[in-house]
C-alpha atoms as a PDB file:
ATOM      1  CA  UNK A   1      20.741   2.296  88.209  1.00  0.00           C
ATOM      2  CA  UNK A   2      17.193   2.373  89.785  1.00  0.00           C
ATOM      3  CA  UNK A   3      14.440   0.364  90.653  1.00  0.00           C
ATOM      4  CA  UNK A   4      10.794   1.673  90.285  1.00  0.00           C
ATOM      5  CA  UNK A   5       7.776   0.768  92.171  1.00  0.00           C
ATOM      6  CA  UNK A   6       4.369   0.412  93.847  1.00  0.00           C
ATOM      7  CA  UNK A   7       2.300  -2.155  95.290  1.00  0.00           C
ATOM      8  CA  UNK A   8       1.673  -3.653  91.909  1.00  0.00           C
ATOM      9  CA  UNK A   9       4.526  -3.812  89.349  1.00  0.00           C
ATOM     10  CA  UNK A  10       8.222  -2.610  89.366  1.00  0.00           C
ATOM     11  CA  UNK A  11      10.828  -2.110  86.948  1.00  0.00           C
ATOM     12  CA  UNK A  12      14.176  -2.297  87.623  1.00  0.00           C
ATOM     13  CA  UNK A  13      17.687  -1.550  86.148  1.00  0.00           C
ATOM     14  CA  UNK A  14      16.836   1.950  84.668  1.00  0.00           C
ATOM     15  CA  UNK A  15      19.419   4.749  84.352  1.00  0.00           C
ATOM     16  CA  UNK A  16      17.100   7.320  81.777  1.00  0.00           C
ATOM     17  CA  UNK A  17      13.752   8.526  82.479  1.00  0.00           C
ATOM     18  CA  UNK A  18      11.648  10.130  79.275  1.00  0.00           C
ATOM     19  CA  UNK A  19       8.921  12.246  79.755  1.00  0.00           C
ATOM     20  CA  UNK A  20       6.023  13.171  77.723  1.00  0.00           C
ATOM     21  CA  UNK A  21       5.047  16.982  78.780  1.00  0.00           C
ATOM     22  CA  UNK A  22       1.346  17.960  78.457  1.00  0.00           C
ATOM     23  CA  UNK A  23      -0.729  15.479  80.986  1.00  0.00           C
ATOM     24  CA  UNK A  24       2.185  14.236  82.162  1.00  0.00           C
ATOM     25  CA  UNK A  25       4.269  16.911  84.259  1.00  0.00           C
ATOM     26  CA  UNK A  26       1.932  20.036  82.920  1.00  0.00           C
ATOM     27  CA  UNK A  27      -2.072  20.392  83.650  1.00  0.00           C
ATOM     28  CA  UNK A  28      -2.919  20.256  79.551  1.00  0.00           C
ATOM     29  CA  UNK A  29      -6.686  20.915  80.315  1.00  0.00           C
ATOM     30  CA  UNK A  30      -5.321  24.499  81.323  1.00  0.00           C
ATOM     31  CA  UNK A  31      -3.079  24.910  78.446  1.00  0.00           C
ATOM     32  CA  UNK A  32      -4.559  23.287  75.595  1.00  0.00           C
ATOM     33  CA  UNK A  33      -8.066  24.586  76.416  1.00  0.00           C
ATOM     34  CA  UNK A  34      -6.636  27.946  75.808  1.00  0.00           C
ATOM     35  CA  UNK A  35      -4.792  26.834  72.694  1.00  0.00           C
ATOM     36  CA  UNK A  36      -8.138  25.633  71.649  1.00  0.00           C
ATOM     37  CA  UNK A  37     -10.475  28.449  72.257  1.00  0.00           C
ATOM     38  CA  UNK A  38      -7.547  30.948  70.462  1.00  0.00           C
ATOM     39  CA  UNK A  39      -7.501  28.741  67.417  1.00  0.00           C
ATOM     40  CA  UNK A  40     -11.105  28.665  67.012  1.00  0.00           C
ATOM     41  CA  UNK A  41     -11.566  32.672  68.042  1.00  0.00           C
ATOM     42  CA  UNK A  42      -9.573  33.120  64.859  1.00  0.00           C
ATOM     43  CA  UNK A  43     -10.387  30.709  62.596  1.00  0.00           C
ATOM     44  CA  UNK A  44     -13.916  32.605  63.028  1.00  0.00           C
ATOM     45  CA  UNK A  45     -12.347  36.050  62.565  1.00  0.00           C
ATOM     46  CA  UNK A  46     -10.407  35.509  59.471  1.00  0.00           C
ATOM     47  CA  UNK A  47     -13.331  33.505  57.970  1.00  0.00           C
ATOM     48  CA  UNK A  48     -16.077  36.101  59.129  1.00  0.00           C
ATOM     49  CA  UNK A  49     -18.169  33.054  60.612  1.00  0.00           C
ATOM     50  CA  UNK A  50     -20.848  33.771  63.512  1.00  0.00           C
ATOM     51  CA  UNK A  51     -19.833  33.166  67.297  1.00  0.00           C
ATOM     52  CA  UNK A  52     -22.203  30.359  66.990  1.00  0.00           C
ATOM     53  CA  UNK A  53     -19.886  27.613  65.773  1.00  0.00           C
ATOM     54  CA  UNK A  54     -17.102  28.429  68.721  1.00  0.00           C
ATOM     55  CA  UNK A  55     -18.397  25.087  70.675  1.00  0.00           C
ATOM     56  CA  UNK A  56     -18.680  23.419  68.176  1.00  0.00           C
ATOM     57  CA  UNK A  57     -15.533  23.859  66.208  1.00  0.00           C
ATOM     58  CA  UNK A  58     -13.757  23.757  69.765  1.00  0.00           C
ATOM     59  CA  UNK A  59     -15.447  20.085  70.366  1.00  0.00           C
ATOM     60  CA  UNK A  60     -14.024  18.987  66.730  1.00  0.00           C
ATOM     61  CA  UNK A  61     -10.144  19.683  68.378  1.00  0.00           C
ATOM     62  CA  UNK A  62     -11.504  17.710  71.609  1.00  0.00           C
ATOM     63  CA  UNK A  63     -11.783  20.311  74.115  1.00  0.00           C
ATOM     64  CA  UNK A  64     -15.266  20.592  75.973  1.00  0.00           C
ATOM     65  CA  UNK A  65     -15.995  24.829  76.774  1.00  0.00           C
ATOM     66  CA  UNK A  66     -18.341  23.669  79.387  1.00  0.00           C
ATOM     67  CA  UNK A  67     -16.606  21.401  81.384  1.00  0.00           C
ATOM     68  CA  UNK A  68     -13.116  22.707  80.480  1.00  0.00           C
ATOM     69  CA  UNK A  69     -11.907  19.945  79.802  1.00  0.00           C
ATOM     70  CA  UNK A  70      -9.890  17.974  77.095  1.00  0.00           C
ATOM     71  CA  UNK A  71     -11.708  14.688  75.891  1.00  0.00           C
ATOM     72  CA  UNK A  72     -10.143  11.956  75.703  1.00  0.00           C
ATOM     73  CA  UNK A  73     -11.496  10.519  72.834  1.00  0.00           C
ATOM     74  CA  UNK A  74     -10.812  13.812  71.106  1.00  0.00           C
ATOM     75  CA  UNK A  75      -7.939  14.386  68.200  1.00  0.00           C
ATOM     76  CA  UNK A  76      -5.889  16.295  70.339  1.00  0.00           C
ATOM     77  CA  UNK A  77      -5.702  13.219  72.805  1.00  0.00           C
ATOM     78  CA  UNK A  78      -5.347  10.936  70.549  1.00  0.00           C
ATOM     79  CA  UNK A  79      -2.775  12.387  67.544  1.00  0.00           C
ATOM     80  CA  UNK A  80      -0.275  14.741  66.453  1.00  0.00           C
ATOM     81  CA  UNK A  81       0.039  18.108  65.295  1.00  0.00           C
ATOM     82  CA  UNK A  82       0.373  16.987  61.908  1.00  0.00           C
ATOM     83  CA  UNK A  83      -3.014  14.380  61.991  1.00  0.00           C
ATOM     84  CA  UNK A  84      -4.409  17.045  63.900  1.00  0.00           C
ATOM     85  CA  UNK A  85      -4.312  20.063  61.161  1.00  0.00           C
ATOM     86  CA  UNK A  86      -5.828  16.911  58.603  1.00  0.00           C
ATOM     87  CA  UNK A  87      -8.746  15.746  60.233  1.00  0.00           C
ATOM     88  CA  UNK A  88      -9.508  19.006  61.393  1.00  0.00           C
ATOM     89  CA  UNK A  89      -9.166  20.422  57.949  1.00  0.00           C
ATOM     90  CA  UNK A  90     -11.689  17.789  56.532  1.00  0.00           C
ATOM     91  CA  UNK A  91     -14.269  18.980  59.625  1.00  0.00           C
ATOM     92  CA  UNK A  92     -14.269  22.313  58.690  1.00  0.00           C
ATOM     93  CA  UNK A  93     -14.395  21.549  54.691  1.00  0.00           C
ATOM     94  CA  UNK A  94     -17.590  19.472  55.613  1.00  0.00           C
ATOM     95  CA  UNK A  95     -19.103  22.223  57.009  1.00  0.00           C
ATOM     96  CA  UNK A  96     -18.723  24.743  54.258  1.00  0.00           C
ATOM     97  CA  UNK A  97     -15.574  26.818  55.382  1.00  0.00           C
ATOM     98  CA  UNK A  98     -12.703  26.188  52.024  1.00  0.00           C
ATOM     99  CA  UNK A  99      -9.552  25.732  54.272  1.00  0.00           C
ATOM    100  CA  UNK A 100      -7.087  24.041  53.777  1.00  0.00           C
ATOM    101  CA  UNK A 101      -4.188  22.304  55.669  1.00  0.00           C
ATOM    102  CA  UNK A 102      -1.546  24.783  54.543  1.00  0.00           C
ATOM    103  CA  UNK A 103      -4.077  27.794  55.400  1.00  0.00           C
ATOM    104  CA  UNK A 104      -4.979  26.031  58.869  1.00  0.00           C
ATOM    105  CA  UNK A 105      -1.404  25.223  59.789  1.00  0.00           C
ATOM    106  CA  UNK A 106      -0.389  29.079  59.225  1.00  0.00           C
ATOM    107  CA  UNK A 107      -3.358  30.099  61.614  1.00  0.00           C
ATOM    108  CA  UNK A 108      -2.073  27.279  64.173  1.00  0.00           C
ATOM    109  CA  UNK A 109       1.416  28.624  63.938  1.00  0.00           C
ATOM    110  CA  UNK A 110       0.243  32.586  64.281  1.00  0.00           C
ATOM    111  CA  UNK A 111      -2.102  31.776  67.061  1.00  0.00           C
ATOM    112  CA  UNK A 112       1.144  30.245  68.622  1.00  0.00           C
ATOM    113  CA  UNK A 113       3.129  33.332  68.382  1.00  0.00           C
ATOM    114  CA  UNK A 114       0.884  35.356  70.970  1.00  0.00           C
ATOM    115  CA  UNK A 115      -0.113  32.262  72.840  1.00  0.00           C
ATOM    116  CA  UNK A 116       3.552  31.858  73.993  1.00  0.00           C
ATOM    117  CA  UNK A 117       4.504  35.366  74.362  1.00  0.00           C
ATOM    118  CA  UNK A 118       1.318  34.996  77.549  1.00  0.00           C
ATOM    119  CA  UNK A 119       2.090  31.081  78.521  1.00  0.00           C
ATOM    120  CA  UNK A 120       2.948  31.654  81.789  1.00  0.00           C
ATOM    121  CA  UNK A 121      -0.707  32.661  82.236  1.00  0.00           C
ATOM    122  CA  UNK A 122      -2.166  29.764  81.008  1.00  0.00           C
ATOM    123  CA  UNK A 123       0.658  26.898  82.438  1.00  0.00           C
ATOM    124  CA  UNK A 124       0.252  25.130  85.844  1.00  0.00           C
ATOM    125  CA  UNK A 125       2.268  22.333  86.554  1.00  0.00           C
ATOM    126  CA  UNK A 126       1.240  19.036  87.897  1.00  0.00           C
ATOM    127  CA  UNK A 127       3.034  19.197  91.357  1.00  0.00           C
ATOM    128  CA  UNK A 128       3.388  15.503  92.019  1.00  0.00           C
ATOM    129  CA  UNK A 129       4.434  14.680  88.674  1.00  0.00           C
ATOM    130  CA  UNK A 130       7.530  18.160  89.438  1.00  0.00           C
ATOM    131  CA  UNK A 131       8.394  16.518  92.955  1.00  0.00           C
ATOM    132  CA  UNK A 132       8.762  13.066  91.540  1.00  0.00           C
ATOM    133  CA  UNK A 133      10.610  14.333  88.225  1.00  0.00           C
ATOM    134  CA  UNK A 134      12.908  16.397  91.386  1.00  0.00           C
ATOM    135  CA  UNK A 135      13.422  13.498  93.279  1.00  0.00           C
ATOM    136  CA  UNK A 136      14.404  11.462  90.116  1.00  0.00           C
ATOM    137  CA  UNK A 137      17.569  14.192  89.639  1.00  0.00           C
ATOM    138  CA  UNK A 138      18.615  13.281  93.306  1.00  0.00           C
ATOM    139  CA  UNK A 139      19.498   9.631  92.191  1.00  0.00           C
ATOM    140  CA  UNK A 140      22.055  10.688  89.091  1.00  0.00           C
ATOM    141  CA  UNK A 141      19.916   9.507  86.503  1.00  0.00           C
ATOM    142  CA  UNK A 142      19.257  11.044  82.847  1.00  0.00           C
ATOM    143  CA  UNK A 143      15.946  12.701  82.537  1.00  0.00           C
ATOM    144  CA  UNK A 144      14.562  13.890  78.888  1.00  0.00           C
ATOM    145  CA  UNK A 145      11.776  14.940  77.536  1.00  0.00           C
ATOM    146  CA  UNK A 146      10.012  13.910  73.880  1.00  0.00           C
ATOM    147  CA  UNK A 147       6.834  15.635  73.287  1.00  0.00           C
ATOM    148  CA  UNK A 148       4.557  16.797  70.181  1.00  0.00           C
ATOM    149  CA  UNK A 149       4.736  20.286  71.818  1.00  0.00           C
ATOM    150  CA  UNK A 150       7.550  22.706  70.190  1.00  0.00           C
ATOM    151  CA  UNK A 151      10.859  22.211  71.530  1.00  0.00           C
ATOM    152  CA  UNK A 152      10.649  26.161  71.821  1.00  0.00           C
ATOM    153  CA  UNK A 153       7.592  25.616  73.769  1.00  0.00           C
ATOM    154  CA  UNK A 154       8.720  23.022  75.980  1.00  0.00           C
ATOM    155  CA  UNK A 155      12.170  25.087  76.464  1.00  0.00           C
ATOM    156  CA  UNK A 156       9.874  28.594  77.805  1.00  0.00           C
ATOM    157  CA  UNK A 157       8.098  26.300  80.076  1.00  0.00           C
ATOM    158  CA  UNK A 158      11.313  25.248  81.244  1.00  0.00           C
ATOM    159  CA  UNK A 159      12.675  28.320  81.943  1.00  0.00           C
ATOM    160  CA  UNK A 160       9.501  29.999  82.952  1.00  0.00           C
ATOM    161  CA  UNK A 161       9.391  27.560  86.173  1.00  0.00           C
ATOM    162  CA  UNK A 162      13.155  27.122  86.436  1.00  0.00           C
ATOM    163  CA  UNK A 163      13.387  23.963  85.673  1.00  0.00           C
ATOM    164  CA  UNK A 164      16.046  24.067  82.670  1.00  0.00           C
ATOM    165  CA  UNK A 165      18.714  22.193  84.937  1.00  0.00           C
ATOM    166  CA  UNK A 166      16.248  19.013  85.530  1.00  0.00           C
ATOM    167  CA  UNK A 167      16.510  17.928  81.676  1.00  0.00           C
ATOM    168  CA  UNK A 168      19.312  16.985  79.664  1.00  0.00           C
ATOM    169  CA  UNK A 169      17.508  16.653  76.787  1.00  0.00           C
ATOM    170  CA  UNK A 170      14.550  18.355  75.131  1.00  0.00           C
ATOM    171  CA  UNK A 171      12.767  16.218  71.872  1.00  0.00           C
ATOM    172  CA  UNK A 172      10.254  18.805  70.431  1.00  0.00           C
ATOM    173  CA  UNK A 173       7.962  18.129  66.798  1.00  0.00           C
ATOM    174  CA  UNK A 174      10.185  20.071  65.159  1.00  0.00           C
ATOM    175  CA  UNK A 175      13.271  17.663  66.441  1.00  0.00           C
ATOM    176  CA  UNK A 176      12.489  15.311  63.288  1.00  0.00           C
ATOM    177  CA  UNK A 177      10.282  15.100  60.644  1.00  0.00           C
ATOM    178  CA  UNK A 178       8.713  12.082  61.924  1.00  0.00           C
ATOM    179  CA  UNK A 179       5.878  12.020  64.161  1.00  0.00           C
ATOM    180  CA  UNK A 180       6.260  10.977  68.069  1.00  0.00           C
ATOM    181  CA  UNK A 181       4.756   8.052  67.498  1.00  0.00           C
ATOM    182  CA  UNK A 182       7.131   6.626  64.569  1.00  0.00           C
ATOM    183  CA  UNK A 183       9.866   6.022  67.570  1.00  0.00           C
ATOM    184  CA  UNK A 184      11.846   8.337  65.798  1.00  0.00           C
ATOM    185  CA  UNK A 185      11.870  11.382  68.288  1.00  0.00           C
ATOM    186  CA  UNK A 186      12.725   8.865  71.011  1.00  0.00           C
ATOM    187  CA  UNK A 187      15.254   7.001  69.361  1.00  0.00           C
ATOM    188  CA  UNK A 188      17.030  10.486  68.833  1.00  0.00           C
ATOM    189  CA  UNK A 189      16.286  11.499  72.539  1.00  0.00           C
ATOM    190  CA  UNK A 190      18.271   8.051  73.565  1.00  0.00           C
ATOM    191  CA  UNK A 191      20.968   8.778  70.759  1.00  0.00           C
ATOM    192  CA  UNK A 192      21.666  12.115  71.841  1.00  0.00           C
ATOM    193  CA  UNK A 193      21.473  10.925  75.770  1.00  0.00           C
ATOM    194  CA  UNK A 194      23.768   8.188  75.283  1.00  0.00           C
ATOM    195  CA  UNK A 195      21.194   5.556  76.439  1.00  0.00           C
ATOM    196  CA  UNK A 196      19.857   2.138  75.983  1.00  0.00           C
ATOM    197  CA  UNK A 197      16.262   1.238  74.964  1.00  0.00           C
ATOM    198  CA  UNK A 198      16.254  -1.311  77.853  1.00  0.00           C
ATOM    199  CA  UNK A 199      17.809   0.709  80.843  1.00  0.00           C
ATOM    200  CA  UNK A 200      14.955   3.856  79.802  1.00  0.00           C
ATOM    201  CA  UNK A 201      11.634   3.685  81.232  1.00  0.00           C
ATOM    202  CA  UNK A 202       9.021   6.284  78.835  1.00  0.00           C
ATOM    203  CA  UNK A 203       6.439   8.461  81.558  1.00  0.00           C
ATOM    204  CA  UNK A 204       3.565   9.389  79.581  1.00  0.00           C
ATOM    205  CA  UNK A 205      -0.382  10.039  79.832  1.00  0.00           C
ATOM    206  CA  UNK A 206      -1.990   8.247  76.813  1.00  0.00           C
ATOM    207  CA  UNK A 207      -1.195   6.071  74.681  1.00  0.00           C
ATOM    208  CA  UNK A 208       0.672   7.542  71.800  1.00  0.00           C
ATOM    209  CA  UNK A 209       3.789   7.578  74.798  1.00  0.00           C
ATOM    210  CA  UNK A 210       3.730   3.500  74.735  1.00  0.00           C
ATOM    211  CA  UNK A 211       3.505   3.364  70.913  1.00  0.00           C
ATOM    212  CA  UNK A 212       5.977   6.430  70.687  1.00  0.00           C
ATOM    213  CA  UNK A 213       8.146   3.948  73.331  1.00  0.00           C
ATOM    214  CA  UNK A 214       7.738   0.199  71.801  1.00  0.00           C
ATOM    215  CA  UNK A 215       8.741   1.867  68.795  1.00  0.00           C
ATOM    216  CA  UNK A 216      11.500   3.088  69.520  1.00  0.00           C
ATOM    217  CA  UNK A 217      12.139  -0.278  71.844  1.00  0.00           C
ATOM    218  CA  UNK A 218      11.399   0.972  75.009  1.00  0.00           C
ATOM    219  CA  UNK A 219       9.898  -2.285  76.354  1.00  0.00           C
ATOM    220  CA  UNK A 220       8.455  -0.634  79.709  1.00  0.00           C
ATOM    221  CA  UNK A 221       5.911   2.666  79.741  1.00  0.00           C
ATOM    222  CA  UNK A 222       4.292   3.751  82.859  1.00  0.00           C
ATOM    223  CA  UNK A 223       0.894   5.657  81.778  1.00  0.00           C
ATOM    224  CA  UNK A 224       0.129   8.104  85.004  1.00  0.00           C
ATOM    225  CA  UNK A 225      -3.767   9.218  85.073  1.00  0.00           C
ATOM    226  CA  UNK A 226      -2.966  12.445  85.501  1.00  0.00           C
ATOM    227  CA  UNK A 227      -4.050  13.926  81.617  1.00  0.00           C
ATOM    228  CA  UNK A 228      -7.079  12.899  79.284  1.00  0.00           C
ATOM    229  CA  UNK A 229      -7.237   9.260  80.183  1.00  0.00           C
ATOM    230  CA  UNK A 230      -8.287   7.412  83.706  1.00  0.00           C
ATOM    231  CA  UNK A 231      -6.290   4.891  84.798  1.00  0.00           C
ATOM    232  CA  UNK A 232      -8.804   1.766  83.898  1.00  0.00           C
ATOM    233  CA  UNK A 233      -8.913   3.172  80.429  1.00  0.00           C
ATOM    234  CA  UNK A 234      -4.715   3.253  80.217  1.00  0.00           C
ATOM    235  CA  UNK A 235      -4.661  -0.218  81.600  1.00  0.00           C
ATOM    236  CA  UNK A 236      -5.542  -1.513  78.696  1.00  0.00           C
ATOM    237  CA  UNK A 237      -2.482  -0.298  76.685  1.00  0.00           C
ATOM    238  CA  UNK A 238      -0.125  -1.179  80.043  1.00  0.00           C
ATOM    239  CA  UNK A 239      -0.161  -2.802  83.467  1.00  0.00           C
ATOM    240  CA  UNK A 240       2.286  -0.123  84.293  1.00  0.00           C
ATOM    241  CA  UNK A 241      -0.677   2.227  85.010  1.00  0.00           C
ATOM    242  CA  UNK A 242      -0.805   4.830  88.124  1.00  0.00           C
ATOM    243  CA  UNK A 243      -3.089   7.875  89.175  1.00  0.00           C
ATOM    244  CA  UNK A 244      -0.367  10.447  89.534  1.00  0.00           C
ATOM    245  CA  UNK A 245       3.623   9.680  90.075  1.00  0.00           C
ATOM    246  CA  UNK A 246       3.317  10.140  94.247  1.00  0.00           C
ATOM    247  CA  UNK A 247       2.452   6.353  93.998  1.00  0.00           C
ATOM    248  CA  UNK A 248       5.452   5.409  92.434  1.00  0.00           C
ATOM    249  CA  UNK A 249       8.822   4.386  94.435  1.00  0.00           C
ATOM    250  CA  UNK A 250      12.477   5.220  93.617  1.00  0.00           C
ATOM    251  CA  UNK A 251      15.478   2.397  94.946  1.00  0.00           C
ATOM    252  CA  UNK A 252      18.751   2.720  94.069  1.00  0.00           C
ATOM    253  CA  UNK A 253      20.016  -0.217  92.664  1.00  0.00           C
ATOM    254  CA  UNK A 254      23.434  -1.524  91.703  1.00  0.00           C
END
């Protein structure tokens, strides 16, 4: 068992430590800004529309051209893949372009295909959230990861960086038919672990990875600032808020 901590809060008695992926341990401005701009580029090529609607379709997914950055009061902050492909549908239909979700999720899933086969050019990895997540290992606990990514994603990334021997379990969207947020995907993750709800602390950047958590009844979250969201805005979902995972301190505990 561990303890974790920092000058405001700890949470003891934890043997499993979850981990969302994008905003969490990877930079997602990097990676889904490229997603993004690939999903647009092609939604305009296979619907012959002009160049001019590329910022704006790209602000409908939440991701800002100019700044480069993901908002976080955008869709792709705030939902999954699934919610994503709907409200995005329903955006485009509005603005004349007849799409539709099937048609949309084929384009997300082909864009995919040549996104991966280049993701080690568009991946950077958040190196205090990698040092804590490689300290973590030293102390014996279990370490998984649920995200909304592709487990096939998530499992490239892994080996891209060499990281495939800090996990012992990877929860992808395609894992269940349920959306991360249902608790499903985590209450698999713990299955398959061989863990309890209340000796696993959930590590994410927004907060789907509380709800994702308390539904699954993971009482404790820790929200790190490091992805769409500053940390005044993710106190409001949790007090278990930080700016990146440096601040936070590992005990052993028995």
């Amino acid at each position: 068992m561990i303890k974790l901590k920092n000058s405001q809060w700890e949470i003891d008695k934890i043997d499993t430590v979850l981990f969302d992926k994008d905003g969490t341990f990877i930079d997602l401005h990097y990676f889904w800004g490229k997603m993004t701009e690939l999903r647009v580029n092609e939604i305009i090529k296979q619907y012959r529309l002009s160049n001019d609607v590329f910022k704006g379709l790209c602000l409908k997914l939440g991701y800002d051209i100019e700044s480069k950055k993901m908002l976080s009061d955008g869709i792709t902050a705030l939902y999954s893949r699934s919610v994503i492909i709907e409200i995005f549908c329903k955006d485009l239909n509005n603005i004349g372009i007849n799409i539709t979700q099937k048609d949309l999720e084929t384009i997300f899933d082909e864009v995919n295909i040549t996104f991966y086969k280049n993701m080690h050019k568009y991946t950077k990895p958040i190196e205090s959230a990698i040092n804590f997540i490689k300290k973590l290992k030293t102390y014996n606990v279990k370490l998984g990861i649920v995200t909304s990514d592709s487990k096939e994603s998530t499992t490239l990334t892994l080996k891209h960086f060499a990281w495939e021997n800090l996990f012992d379990i990877v929860i992808g969207r395609e894992s269940t038919i349920e959306t991360k947020e249902s608790g499903v995907p985590v209450k698999l993750a713990l299955e398959l672990i061989g863990s309890k709800p209340e000796n696993t602390v959930m590590i994410g950047d927004a907060p789907m990875d509380y709800i994702a958590a308390k539904n699954a009844n993971i009482e404790k979250t820790i929200l790190v600032a490091t992805g769409q969201i500053c940390k005044k805005e993710l106190a409001r979902t949790t007090n278990y808020t930080v700016n990146n995972l440096n601040e936070i301190t590992i005990e052993t505990q028995i």
